[in-house]
Protein backbone atom coordinates (compact mmCIF):
# COMPACT_ATOMS: atom_id res chain seq x y z
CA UNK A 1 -220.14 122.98 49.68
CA UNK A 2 -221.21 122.00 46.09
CA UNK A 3 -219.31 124.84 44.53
CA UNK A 4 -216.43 123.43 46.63
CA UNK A 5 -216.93 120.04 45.72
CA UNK A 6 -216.79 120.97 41.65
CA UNK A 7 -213.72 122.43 41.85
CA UNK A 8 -211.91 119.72 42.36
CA UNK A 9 -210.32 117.61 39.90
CA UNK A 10 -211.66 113.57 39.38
CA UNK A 11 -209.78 111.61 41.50
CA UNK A 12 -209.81 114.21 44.50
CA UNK A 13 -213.90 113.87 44.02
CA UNK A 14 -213.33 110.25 44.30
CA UNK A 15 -210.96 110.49 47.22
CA UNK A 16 -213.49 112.32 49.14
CA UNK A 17 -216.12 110.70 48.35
CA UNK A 18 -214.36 107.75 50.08
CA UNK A 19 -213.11 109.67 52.64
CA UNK A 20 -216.75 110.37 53.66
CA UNK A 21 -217.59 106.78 53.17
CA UNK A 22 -215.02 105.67 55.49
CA UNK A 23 -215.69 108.17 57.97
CA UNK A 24 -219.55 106.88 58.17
CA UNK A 25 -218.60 103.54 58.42
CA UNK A 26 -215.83 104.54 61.40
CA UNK A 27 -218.81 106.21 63.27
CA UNK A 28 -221.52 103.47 62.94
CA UNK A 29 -219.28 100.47 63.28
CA UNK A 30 -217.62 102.11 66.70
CA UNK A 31 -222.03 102.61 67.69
CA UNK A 32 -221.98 98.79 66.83
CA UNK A 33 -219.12 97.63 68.81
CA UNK A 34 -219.78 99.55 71.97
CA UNK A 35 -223.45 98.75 71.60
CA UNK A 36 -222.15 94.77 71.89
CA UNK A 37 -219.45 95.59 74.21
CA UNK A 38 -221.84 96.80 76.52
CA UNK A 39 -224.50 94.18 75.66
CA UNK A 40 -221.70 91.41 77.08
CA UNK A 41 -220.72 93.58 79.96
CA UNK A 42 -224.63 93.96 81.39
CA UNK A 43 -226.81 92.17 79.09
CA UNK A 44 -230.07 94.97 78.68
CA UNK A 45 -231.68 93.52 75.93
CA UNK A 46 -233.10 89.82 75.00
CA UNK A 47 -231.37 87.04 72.90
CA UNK A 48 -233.29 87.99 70.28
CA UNK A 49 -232.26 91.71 70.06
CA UNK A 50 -228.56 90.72 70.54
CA UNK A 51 -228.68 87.99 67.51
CA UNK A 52 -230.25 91.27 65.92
CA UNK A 53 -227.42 93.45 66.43
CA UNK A 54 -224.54 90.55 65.89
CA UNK A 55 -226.73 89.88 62.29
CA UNK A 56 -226.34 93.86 61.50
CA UNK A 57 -222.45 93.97 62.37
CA UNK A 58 -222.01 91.10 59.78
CA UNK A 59 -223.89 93.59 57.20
CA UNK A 60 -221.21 96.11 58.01
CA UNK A 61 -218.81 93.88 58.32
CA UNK A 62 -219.59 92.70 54.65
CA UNK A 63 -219.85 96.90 53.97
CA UNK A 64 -216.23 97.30 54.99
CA UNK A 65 -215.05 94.65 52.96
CA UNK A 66 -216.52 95.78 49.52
CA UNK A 67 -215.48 99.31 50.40
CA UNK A 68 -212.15 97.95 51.13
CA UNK A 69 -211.61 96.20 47.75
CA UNK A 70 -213.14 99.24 45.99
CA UNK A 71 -210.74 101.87 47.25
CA UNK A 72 -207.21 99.48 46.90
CA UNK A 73 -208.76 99.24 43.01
CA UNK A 74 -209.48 102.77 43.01
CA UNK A 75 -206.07 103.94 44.74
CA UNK A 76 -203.68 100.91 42.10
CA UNK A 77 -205.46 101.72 39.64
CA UNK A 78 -207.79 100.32 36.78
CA UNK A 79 -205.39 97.64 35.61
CA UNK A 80 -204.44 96.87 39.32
CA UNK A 81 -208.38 97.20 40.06
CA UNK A 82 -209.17 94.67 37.45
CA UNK A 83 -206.63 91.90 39.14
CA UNK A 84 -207.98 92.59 42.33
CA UNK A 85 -211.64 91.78 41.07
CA UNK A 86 -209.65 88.60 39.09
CA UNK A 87 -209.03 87.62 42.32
CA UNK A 88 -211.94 87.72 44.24
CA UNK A 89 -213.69 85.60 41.40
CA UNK A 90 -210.87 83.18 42.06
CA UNK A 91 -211.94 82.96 45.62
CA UNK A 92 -215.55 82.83 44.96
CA UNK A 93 -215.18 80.10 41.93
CA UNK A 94 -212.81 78.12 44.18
CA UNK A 95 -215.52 78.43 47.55
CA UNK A 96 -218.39 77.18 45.32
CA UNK A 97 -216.31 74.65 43.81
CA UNK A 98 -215.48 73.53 47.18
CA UNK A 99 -218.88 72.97 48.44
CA UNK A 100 -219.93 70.96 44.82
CA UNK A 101 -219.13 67.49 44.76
CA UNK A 102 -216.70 66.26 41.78
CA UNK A 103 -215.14 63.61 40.71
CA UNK A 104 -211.25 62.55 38.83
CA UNK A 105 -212.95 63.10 35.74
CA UNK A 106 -213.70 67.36 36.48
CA UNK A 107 -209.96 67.75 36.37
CA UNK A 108 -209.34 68.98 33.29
CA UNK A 109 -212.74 71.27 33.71
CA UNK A 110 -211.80 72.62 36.83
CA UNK A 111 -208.08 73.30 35.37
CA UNK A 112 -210.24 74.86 32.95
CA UNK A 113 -211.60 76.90 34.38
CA UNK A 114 -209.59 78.35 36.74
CA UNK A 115 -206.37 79.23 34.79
CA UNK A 116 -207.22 79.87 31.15
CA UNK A 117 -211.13 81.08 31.53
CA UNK A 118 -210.90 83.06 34.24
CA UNK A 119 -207.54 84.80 33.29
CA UNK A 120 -208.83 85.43 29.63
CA UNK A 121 -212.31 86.58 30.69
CA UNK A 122 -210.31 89.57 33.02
CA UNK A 123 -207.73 89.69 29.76
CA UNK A 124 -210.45 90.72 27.75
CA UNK A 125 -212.17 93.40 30.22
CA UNK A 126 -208.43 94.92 31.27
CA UNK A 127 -208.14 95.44 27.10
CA UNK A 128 -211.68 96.72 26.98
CA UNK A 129 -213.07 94.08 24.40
CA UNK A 130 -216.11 94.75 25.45
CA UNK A 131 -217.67 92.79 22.20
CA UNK A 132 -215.84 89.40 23.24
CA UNK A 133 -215.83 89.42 26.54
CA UNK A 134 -219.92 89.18 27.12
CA UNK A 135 -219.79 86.04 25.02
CA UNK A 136 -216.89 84.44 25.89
CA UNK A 137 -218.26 82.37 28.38
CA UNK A 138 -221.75 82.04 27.49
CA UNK A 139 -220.99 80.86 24.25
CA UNK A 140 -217.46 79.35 24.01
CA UNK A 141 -216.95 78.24 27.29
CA UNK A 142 -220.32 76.79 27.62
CA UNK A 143 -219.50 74.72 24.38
CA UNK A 144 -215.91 73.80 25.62
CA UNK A 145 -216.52 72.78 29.10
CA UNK A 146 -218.59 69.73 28.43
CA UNK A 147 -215.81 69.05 25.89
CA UNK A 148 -212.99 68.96 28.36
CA UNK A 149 -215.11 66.97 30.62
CA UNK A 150 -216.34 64.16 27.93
CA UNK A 151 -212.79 63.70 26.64
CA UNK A 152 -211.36 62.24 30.51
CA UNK A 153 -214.47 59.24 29.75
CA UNK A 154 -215.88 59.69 32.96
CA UNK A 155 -220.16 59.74 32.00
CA UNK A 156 -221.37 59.37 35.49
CA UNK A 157 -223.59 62.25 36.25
CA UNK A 158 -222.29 64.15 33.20
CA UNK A 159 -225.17 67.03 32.81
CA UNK A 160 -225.31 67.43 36.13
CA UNK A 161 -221.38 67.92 36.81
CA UNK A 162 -220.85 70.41 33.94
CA UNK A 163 -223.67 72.20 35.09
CA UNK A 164 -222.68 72.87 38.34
CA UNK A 165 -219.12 74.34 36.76
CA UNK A 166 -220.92 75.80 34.41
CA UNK A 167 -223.33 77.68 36.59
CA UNK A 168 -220.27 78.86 39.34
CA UNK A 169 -218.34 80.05 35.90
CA UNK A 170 -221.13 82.30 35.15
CA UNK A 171 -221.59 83.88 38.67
CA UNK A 172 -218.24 83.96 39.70
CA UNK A 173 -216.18 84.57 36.86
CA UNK A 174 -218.69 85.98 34.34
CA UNK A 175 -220.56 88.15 37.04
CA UNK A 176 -217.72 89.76 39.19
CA UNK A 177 -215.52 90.62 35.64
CA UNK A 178 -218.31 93.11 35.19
CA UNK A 179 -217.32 95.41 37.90
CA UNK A 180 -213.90 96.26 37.05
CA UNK A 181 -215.55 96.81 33.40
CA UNK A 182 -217.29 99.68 34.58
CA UNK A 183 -214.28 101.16 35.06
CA UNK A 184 -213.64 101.21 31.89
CA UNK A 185 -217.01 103.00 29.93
CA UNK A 186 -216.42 105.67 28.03
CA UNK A 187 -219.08 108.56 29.11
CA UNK A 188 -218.36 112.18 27.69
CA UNK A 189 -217.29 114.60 30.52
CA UNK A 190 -217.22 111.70 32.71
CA UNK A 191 -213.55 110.78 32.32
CA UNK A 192 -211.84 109.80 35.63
CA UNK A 193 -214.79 109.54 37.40
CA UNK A 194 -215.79 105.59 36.69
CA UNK A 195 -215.07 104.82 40.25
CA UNK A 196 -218.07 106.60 41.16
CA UNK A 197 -220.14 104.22 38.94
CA UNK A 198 -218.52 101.24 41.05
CA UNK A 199 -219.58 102.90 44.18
CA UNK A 200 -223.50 103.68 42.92
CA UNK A 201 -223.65 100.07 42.20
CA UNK A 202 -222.16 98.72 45.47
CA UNK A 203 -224.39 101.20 47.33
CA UNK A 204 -227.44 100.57 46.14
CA UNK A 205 -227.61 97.28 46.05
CA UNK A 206 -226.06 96.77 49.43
CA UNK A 207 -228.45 99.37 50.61
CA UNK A 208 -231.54 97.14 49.48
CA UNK A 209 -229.95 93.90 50.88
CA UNK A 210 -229.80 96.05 54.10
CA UNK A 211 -233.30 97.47 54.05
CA UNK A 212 -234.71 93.99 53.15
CA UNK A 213 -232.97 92.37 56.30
CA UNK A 214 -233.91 95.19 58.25
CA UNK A 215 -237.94 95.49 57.27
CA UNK A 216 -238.10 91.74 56.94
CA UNK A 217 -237.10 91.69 60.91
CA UNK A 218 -239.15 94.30 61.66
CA UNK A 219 -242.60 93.28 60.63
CA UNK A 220 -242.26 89.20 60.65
CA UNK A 221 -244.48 88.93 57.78
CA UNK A 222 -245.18 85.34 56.22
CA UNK A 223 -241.98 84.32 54.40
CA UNK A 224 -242.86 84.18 50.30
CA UNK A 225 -240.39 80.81 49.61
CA UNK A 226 -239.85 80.10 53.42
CA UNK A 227 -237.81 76.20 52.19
CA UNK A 228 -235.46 78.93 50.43
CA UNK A 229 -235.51 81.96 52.69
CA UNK A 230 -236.84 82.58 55.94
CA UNK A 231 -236.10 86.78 55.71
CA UNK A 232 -238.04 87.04 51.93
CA UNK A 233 -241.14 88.78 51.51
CA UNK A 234 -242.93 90.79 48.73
CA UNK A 235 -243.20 93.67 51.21
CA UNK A 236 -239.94 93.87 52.18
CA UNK A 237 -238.38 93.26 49.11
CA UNK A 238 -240.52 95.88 47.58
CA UNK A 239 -239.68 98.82 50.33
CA UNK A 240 -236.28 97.33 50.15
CA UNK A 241 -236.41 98.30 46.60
CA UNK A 242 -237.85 101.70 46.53
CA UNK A 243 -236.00 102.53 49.50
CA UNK A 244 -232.24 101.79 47.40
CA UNK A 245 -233.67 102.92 44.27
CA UNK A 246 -234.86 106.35 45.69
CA UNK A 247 -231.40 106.90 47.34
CA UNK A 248 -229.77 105.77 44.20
CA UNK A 249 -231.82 108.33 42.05
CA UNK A 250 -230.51 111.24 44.88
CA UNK A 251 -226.74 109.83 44.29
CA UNK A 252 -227.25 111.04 40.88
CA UNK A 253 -225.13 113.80 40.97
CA UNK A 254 -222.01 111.68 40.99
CA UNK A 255 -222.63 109.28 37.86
CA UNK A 256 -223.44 110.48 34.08
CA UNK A 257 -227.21 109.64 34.63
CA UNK A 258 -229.85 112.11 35.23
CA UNK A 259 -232.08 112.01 38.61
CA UNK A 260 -234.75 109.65 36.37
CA UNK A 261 -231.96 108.04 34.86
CA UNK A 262 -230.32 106.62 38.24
CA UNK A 263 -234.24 105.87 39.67
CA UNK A 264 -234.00 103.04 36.86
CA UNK A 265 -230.91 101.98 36.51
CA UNK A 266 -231.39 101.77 40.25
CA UNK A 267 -233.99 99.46 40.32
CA UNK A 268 -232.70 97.55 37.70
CA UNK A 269 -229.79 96.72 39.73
CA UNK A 270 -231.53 96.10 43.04
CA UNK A 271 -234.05 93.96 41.48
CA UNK A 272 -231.18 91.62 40.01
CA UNK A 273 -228.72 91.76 42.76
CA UNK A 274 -231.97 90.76 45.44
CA UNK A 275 -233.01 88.10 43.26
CA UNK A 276 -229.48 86.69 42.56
CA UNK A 277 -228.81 86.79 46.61
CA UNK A 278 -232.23 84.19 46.85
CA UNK A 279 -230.64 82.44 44.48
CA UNK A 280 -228.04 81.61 45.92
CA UNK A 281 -229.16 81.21 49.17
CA UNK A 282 -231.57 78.09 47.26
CA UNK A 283 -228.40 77.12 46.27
CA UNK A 284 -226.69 76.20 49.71
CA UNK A 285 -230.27 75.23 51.03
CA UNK A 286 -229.34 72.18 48.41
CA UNK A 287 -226.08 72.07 49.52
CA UNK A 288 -227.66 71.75 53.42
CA UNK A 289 -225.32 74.89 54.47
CA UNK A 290 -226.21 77.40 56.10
CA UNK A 291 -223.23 79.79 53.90
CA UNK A 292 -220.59 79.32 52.11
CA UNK A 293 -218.29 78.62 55.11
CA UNK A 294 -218.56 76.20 57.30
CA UNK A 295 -219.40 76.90 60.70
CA UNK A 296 -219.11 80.97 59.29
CA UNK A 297 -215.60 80.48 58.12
CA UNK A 298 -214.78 79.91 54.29
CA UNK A 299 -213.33 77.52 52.50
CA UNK A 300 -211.27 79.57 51.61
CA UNK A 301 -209.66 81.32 54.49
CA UNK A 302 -212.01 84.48 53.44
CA UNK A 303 -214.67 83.71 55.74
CA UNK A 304 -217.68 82.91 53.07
CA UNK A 305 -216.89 85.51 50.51
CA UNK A 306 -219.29 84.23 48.18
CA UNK A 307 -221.99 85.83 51.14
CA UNK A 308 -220.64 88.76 50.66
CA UNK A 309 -220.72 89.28 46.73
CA UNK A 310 -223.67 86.93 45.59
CA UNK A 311 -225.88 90.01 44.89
CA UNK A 312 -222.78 92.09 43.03
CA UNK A 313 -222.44 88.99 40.71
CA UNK A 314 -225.91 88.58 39.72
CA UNK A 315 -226.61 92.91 40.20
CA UNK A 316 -223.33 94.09 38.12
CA UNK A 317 -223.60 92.66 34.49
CA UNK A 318 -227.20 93.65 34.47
CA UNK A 319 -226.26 96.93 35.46
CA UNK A 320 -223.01 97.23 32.91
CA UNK A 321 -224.97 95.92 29.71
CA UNK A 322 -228.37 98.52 31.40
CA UNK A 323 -226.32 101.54 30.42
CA UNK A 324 -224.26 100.12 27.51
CA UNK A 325 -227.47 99.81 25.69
CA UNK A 326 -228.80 102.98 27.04
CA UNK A 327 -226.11 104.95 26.36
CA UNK A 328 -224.86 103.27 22.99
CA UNK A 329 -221.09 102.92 24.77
């Protein structure tokens, strides 16, 4: 099966691999769905155990989506891939946005923003200047926002207005343009193959999300912050970490890193992308929401996207800059 695997070319590795991916999903979503189908048909199990099971089908549901995404980016390809993640930091900007108060005088931030930051940030990565784009926004657009803003002579609340935008620029925008960027790293003998790096990265930091949830429910230990998050504790973070990181280092035969090499790159990743997703949650806990959508639906129409790719934000230019180092790209 190896032997098989090698011979083919890049892109039918890639197609495979999603292939498989897909077909995994297929199986343990249908397990899901009949599971609840039967669960509303002759209840078996407590209230508890079903609020279990409807919590796990949003995990896959938020699995399917970032699969999804991946593969339309993989299939269009890398300049197509890089709109698509343009996009979704749209989305995410606009959701967060959304849920931040402002006022007459953010106009000109927000406009900002949205249609000559974002677009030159994802310029920048779809022409691979890698140099520029890391400090575009935390140096120049850090410096012109407040500009923007002080120039419509609206003072009221001022630091704490352009910090807001500020800090949704840098998770949204800044955070999600380093996916599509990994698409674009040199390695030698890697070429065509940078999809898999995408996938590594979405796997194992959705697979520590997933173990957290999982052990977290599982042993009901003493929640560490529980005003922030009732589901965080050291112990399940910590298993949740080893658990990705281990898999991670086993999925090594499909990046440019050796076994060692993915164990810390691994945990690099799953460290940032957990602590970025109890980051955020602090953040709606301010807010007094329970997600980014009300009542589970988003803002946006794309029912709380921002859920679904808080830890990719904070995980993926941790990850990107990691390996750059590293591997003197």
């Amino acid at each position: 099966m190896n032997q098989f695997l090698r011979s083919l070319t890049p892109t039918q590795q890639v197609a495979a691999l999603f292939l498989i991916v897909f077909g995994l999903l297929v199986i343990v979503s249908t397990t899901a769905f009949l599971l609840s189908f039967r669960e509303r048909r002759n209840p078996v199990h407590d209230a508890a155990w079903q609020a279990e099971l409807a919590h796990y089908r949003k995990l896959l549901g938020t699995t399917w989506f970032m699969v999804i995404v991946f593969w339309i980016g993989w299939a269009l390809g890398e300049t197509v891939a890089t709109v698509l993640f343009a996009l979704i930091a749209f989305f995410a900007l606009r959701e967060f946005i959304t849920l931040s108060p402002t006022r007459r005088g953010d106009h000109r931030s927000l406009i900002l923003a949205f249609f000559v930051v974002l677009p030159i940030q994802f310029w920048l990565v779809a022409t691979a200047r890698f140099d520029l784009f890391t400090v575009f926004i935390p140096v120049y657009v850090f410096l012109a926002i407040p500009v923007a803003s002080a120039l419509a002579d609206d003072p009221s609340h001022f630091l704490e207005r352009n910090a807001k935008l500020q800090w949704g620029i840098m998770v949204c925008v800044y955070g999600m343009s380093h996916v599509p960027a990994l698409l674009l790293l040199s390695f030698p003998g890697y070429e065509g193959k940078n999809a898999f790096l995408v996938f590594f990265l979405v796997f194992v930091v959705q697979t520590s999300v997933l173990v957290q949830h999982v052990i977290s429910r599982r042993t009901q230990r003493q929640p560490f912050a529980p005003n922030v998050s009732r589901s965080f504790n050291w112990t399940s973070w910590g298993i949740g970490i080893g658990v990705a990181s281990l898999v991670g280092a086993l999925f090594s035969f499909i990046t440019p890193f050796r076994f060692g090499q993915a164990l810390a790159v691994s945990v690099i990743a799953c460290i940032a992308g957990s602590m970025g997703h109890l980051v955020m949650k602090a953040l709606k806990r301010d807010r007094g929401i329970p997600n980014w959508g009300k009542k589970g639906v988003g803002v946006t129409g794309a029912n709380g996207l921002l859920d679904r790719v808080d830890a990719l934000c904070f995980a993926a230019p941790i990850f990107f800059h990691s390996i750059r180092w590293y591997f003197n790209l």
